[in-house]
N, C-alpha and C. Protein backbone atom coordinates (compact mmCIF):
# COMPACT_ATOMS: atom_id res chain seq x y z
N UNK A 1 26.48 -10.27 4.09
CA UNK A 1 26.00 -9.63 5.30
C UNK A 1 25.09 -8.45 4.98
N UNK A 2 25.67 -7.67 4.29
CA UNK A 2 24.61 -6.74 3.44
C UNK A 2 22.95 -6.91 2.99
N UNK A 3 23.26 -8.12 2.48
CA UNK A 3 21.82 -8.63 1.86
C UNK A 3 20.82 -8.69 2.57
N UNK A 4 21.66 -9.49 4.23
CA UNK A 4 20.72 -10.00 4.70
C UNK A 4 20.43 -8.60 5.83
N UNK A 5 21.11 -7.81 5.61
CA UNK A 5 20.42 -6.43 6.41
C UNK A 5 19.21 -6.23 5.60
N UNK A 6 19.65 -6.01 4.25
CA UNK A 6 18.45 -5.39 3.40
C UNK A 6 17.44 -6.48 3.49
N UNK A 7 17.54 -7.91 3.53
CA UNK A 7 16.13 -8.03 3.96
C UNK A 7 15.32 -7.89 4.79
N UNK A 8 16.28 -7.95 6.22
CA UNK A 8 15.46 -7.70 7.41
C UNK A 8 14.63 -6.59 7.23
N UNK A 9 15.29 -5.05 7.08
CA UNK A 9 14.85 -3.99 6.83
C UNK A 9 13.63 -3.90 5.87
N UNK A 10 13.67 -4.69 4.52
CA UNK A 10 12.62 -4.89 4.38
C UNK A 10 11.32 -5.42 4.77
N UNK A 11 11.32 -6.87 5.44
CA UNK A 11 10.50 -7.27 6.46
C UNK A 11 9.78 -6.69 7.32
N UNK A 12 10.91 -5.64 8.28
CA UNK A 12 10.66 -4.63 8.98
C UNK A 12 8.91 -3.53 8.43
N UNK A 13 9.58 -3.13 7.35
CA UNK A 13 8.79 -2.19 6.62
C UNK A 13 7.59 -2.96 6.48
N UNK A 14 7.60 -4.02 5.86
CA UNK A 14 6.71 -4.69 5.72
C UNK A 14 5.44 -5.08 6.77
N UNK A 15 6.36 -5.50 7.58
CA UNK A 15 5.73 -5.50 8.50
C UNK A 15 4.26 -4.46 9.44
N UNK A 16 5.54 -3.07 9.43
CA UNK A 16 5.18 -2.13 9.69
C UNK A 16 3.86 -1.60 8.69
N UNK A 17 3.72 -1.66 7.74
CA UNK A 17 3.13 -1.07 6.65
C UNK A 17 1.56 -2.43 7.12
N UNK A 18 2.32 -3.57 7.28
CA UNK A 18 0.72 -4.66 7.38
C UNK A 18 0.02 -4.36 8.56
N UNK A 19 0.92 -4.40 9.30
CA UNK A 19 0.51 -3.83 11.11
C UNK A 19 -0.53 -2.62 11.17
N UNK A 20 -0.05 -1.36 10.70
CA UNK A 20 -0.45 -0.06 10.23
C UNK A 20 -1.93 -0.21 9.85
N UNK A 21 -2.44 -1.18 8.34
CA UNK A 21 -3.82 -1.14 7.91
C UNK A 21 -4.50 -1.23 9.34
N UNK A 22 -4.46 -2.78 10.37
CA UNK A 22 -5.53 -3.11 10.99
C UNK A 22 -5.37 -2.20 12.42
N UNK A 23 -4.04 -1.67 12.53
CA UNK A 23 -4.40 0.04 13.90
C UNK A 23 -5.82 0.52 13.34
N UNK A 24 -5.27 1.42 11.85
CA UNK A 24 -5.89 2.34 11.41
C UNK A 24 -7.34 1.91 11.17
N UNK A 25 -7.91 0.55 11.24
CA UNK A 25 -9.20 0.04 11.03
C UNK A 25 -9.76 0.26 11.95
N UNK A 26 -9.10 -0.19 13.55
CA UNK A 26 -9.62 -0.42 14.63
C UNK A 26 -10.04 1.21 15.10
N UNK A 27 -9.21 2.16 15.02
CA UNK A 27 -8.99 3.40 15.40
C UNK A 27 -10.14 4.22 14.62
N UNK A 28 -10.67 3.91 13.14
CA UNK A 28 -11.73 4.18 12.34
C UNK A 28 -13.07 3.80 13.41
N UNK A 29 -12.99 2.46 13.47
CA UNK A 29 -14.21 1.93 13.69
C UNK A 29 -14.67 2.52 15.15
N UNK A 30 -13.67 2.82 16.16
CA UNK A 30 -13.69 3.20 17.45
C UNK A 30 -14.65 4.93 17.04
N UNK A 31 -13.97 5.66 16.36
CA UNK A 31 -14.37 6.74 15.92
C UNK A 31 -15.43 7.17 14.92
N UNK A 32 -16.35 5.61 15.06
CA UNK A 32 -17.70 5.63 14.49
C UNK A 32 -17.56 5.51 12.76
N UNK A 33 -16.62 5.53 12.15
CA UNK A 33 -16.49 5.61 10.84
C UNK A 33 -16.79 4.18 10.30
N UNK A 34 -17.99 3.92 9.15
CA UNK A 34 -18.93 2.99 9.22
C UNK A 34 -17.61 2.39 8.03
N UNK A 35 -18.04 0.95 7.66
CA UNK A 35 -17.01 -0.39 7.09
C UNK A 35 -16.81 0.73 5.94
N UNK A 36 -17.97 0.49 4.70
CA UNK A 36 -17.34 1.21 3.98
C UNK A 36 -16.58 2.48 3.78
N UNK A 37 -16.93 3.13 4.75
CA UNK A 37 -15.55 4.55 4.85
C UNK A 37 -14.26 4.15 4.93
N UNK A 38 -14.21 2.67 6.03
CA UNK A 38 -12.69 2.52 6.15
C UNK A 38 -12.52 2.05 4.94
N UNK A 39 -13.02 1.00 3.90
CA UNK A 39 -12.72 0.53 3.32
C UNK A 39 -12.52 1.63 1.76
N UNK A 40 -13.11 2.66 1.58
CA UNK A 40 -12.56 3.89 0.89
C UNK A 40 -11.38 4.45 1.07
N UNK A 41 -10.77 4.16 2.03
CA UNK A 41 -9.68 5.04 2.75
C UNK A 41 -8.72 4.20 2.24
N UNK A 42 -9.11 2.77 2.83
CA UNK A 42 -7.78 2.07 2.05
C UNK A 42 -7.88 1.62 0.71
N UNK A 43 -9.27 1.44 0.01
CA UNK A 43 -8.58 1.51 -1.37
C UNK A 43 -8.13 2.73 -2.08
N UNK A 44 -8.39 4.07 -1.29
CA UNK A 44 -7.48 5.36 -2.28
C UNK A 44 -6.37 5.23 -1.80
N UNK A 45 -6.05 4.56 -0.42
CA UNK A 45 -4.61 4.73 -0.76
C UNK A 45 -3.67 3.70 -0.70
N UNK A 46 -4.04 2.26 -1.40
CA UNK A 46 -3.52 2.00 -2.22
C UNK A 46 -3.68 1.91 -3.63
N UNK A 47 -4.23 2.65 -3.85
CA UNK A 47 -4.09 3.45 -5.73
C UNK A 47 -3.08 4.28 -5.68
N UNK A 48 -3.33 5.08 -4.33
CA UNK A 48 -2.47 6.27 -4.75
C UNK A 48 -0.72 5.35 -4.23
N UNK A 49 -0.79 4.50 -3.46
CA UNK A 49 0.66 4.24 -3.47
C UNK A 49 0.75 3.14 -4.41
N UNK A 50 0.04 2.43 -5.46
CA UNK A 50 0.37 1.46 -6.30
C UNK A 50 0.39 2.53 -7.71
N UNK A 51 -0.20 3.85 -7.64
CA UNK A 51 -0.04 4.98 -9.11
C UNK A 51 1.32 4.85 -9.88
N UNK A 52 2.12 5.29 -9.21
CA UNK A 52 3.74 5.36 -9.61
C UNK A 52 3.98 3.86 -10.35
N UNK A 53 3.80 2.66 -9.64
CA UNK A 53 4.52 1.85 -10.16
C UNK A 53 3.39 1.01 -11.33
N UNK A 54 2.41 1.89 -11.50
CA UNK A 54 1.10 1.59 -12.87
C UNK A 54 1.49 2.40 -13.85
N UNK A 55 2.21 3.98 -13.35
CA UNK A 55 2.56 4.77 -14.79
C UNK A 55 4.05 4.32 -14.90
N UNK A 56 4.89 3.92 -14.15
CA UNK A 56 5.95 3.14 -14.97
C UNK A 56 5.70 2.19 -15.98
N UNK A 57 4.86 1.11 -15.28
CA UNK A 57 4.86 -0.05 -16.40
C UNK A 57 4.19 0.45 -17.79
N UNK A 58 3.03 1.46 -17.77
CA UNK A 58 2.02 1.83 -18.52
C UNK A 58 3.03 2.83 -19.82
N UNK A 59 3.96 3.07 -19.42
CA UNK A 59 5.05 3.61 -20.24
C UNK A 59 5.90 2.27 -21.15
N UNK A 60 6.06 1.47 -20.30
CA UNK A 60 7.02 -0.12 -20.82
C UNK A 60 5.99 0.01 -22.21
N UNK A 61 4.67 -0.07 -22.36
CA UNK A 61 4.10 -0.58 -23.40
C UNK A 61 4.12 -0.31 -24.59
N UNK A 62 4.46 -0.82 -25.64
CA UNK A 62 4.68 -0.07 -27.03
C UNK A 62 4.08 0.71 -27.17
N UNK A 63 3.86 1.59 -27.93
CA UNK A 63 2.51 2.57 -28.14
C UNK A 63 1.84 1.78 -29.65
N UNK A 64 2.12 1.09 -30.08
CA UNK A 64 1.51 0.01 -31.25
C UNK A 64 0.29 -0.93 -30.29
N UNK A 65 0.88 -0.82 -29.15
CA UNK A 65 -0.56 -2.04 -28.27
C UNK A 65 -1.29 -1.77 -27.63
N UNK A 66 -1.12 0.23 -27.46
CA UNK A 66 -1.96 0.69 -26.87
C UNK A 66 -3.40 1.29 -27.72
């Protein structure tokens, strides 16, 4: 029963987080902000929310293969 909370909840998020990009596009574009601006906006921030889980792995690596 647990599990299947934690997936919903994840879904949820998920959801929420996919939903979120195309508001924030529409709400850009309404406010005159031309393609590529929106499209700056969302690739800094997903760098900045994919960073953390690039300097974890970037640590996994031997330092012999770097």
């Amino acid at each position: 029963m647990n599990n299947n909370l934690g997936n919903w909840l994840l879904f949820i998020a998920l959801s929420v987080i996919w939903g979120s990009s195309f508001i924030l596009m529409k709400i850009g574009l309404n406010n005159r902000m031309g393609a590529y601006d929106i499209a700056a906006v969302r690739i800094v921030s997903a760098g900045l929310v994919l960073l953390p889980v690039a300097l974890h792995g970037i640590r996994k690596i031997p330092a012999r293969l770097l």
